[in-house]
Protein backbone atom coordinates (compact mmCIF):
# COMPACT_ATOMS: atom_id res chain seq x y z
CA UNK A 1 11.31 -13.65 12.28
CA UNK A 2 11.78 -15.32 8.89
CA UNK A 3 12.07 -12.09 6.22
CA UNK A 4 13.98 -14.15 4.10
CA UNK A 5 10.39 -16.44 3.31
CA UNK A 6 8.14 -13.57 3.13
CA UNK A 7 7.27 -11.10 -0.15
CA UNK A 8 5.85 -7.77 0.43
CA UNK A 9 4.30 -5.40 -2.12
CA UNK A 10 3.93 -1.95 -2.22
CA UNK A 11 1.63 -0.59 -5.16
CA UNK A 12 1.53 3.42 -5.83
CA UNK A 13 -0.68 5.43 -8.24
CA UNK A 14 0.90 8.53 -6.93
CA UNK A 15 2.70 11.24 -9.45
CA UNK A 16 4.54 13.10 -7.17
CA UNK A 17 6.83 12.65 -4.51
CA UNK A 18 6.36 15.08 -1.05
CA UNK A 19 9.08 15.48 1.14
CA UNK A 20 8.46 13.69 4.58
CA UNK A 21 5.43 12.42 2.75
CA UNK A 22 4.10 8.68 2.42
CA UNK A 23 6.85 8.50 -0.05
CA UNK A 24 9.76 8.98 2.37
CA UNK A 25 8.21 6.65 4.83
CA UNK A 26 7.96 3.67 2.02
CA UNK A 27 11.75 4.09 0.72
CA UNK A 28 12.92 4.06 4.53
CA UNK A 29 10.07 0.47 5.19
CA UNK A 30 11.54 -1.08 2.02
CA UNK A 31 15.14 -0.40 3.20
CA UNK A 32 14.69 -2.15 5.91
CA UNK A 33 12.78 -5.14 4.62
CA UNK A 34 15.95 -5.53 2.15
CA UNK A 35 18.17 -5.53 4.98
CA UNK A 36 16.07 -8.03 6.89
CA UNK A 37 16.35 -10.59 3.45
CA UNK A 38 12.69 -9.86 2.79
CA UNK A 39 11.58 -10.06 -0.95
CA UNK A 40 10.24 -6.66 -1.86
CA UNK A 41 8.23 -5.71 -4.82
CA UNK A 42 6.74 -2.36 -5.80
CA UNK A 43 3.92 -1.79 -8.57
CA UNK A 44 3.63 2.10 -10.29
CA UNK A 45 2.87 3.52 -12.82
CA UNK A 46 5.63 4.21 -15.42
CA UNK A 47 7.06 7.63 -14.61
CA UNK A 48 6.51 6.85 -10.89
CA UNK A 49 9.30 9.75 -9.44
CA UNK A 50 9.69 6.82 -6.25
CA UNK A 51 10.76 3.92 -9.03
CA UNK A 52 14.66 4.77 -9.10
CA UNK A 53 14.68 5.75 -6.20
CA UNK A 54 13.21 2.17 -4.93
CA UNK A 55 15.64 0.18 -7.61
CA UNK A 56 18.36 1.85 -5.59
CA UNK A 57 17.61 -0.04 -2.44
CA UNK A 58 17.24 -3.50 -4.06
CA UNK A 59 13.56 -3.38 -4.69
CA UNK A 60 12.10 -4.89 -7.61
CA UNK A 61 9.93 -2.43 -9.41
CA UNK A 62 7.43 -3.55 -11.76
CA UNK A 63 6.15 -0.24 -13.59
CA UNK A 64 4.41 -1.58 -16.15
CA UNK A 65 1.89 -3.22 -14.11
CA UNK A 66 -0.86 -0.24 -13.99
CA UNK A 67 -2.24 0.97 -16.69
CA UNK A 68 -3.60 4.59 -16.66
CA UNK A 69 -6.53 4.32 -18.14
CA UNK A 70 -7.79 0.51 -18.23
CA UNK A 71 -9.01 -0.30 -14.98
CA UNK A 72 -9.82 -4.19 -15.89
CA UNK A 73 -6.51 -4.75 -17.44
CA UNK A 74 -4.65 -3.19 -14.49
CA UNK A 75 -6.90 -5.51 -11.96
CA UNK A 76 -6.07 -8.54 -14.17
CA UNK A 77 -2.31 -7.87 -14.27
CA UNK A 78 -2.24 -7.38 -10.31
CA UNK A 79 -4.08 -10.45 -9.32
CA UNK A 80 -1.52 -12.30 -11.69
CA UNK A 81 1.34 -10.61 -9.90
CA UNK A 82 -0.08 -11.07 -6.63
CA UNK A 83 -0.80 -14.82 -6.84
CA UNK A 84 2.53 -14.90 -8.86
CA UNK A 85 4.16 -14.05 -5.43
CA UNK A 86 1.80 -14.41 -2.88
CA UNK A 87 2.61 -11.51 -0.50
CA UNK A 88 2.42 -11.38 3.03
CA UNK A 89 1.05 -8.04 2.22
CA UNK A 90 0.41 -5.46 -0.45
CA UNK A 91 0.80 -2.13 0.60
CA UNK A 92 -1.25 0.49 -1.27
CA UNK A 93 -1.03 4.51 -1.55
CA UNK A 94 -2.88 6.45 -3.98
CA UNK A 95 -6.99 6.23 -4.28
CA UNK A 96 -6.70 3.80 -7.87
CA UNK A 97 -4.22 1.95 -5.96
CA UNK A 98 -6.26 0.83 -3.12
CA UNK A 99 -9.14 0.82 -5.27
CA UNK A 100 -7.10 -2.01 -7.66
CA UNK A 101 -5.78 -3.53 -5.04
CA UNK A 102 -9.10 -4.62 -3.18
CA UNK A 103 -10.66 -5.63 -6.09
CA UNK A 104 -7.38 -7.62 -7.34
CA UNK A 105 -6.74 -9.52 -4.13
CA UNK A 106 -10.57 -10.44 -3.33
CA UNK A 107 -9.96 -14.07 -4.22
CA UNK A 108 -6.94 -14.60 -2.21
CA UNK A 109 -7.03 -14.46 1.44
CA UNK A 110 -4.13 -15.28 2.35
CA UNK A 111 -2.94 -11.83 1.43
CA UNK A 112 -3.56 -8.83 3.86
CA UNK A 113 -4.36 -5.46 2.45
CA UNK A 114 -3.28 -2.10 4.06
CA UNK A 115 -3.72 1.02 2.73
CA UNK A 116 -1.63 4.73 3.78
CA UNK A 117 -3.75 7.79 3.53
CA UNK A 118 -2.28 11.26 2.31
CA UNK A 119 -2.37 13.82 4.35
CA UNK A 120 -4.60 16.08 2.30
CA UNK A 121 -7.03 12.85 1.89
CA UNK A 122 -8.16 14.38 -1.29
CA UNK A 123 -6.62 11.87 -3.58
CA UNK A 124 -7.64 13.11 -6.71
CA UNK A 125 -6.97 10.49 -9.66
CA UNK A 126 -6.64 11.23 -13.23
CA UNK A 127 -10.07 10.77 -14.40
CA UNK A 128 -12.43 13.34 -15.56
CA UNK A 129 -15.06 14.16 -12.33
CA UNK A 130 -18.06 12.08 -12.85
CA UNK A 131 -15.50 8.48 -13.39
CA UNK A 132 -13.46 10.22 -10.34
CA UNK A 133 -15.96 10.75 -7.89
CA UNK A 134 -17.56 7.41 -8.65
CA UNK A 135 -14.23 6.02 -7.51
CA UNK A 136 -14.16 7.46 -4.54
CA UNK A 137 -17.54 6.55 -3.94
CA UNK A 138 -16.42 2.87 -4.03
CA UNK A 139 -13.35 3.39 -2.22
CA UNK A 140 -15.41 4.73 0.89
CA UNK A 141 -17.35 0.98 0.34
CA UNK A 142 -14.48 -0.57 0.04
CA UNK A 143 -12.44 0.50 2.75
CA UNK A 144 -13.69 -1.90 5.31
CA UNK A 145 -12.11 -5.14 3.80
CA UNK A 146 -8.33 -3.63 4.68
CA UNK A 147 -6.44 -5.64 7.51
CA UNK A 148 -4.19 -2.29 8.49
CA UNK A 149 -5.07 2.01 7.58
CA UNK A 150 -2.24 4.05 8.20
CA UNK A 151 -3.38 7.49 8.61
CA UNK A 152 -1.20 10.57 9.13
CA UNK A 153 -3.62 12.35 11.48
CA UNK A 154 -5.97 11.95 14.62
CA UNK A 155 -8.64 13.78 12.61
CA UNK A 156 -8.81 10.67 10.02
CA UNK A 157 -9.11 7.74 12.89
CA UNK A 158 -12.80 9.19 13.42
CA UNK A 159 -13.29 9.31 9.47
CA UNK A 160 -11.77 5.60 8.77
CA UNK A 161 -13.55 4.63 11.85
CA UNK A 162 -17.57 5.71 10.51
CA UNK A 163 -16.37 4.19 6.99
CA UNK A 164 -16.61 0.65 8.84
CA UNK A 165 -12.52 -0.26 9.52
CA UNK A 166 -12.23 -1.18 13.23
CA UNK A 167 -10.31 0.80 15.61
CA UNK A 168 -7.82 -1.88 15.52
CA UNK A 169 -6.95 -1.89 12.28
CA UNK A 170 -6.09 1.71 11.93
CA UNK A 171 -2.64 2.99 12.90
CA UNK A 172 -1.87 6.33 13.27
CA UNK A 173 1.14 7.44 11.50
CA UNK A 174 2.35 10.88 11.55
CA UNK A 175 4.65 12.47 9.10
CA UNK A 176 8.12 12.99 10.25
CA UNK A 177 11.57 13.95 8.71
CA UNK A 178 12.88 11.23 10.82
CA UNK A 179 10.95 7.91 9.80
CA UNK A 180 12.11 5.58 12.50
CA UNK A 181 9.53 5.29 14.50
CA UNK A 182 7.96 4.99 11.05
CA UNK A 183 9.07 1.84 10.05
CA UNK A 184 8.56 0.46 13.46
CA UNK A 185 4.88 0.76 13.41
CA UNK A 186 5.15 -0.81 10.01
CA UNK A 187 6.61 -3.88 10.88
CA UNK A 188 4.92 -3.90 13.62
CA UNK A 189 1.94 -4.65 11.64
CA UNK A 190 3.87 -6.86 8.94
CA UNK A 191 4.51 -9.42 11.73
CA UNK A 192 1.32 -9.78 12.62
CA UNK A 193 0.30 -10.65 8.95
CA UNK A 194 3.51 -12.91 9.03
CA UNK A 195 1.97 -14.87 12.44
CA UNK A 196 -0.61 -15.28 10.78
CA UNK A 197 0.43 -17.43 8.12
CA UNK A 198 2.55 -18.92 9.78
CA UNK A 199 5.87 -16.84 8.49
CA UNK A 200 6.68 -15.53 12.01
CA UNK A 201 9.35 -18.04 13.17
């Protein structure tokens, strides 16, 4: 596989960082995309606890990217980035995340979206109720445009399922304090984006 040609991007809205949580798993994938020669990028928010951590590896981080409040300007600033690079994929966590991200990368198809659910699933964002249930609102919509959900739990397939992403496109990802199999399933999936433009050999 050629790593060394392809970008990935990893975008986080997320504040905290759970032990054996998404946050584990993503240090542990963007290890070993380093190590493979793979260009790796990650978008957060400024006091993102997963930033130094990430700069540690290699990674680029880019934490001024998202801006708290200003939806537009964030979605302008990561369609820039993203056609800047042109990722084989952005990765997204966090409900404003994946809501930024499919807006951002609507005009470029030649980038494949996936998205990693929490396991609570109750991805609260920073917004006062009415703004923050309207964004989930959108993000149920939305969900059906991402090439890959990973999901921590057999209880979400059903959920991602009736929200319109085929069965296909859903991989089920549990939580572990050993992330090996982890990263796997994640490249797993990256190759197939790679294949399909033509990165894979």
């Amino acid at each position: 596989m050629a790593w060394e040609r392809s970008t990935f991007v990893f975008i986080s809205t997320n504040t905290s960082h759970d032990k054996d949580g998404v946050e584990e798993t993503w240090l542990a994938v963007m290890a070993r995309l380093v190590r493979l020669g793979a260009s790796v990028q990650f978008i957060c928010v400024a006091d993102s606890p997963l930033a130094p951590h990430a700069r540690s590896l290699g990674v680029t981080v880019a934490p001024y990217i998202l801006d708290r409040w200003n939806v537009v300007r964030s979605r302008s600033r990561l369609r820039k980035y993203l056609r800047r690079y042109d990722p084989v994929v952005a990765h997204s966590t966090g409900t404003e995340a994946d809501l930024l991200l499919r807006w951002a990368v609507r005009p470029m198809p030649s980038v494949a979206i996936a998205t990693t659910l929490t396991v609570a699933q109750a991805q609260a964002t920073r917004r006062r109720r009415p703004v923050d249930s309207l964004m989930r609102r959108f993000d149920e919509t939305a969900i059906a445009r991402t090439n890959a959900v990973f999901v921590p739990s057999e209880d979400l397939v059903g959920e991602v399922q009736s929200a319109g992403v085929a069965v296909d496109r859903i991989v089920l990802d549990p939580p572990s304090a050993d992330p090996t199999a982890s990263v796997e399933r994640h490249l797993a999936v990256y190759r197939e984006f790679m294949a399909r433009r033509g990165e894979g050999s």
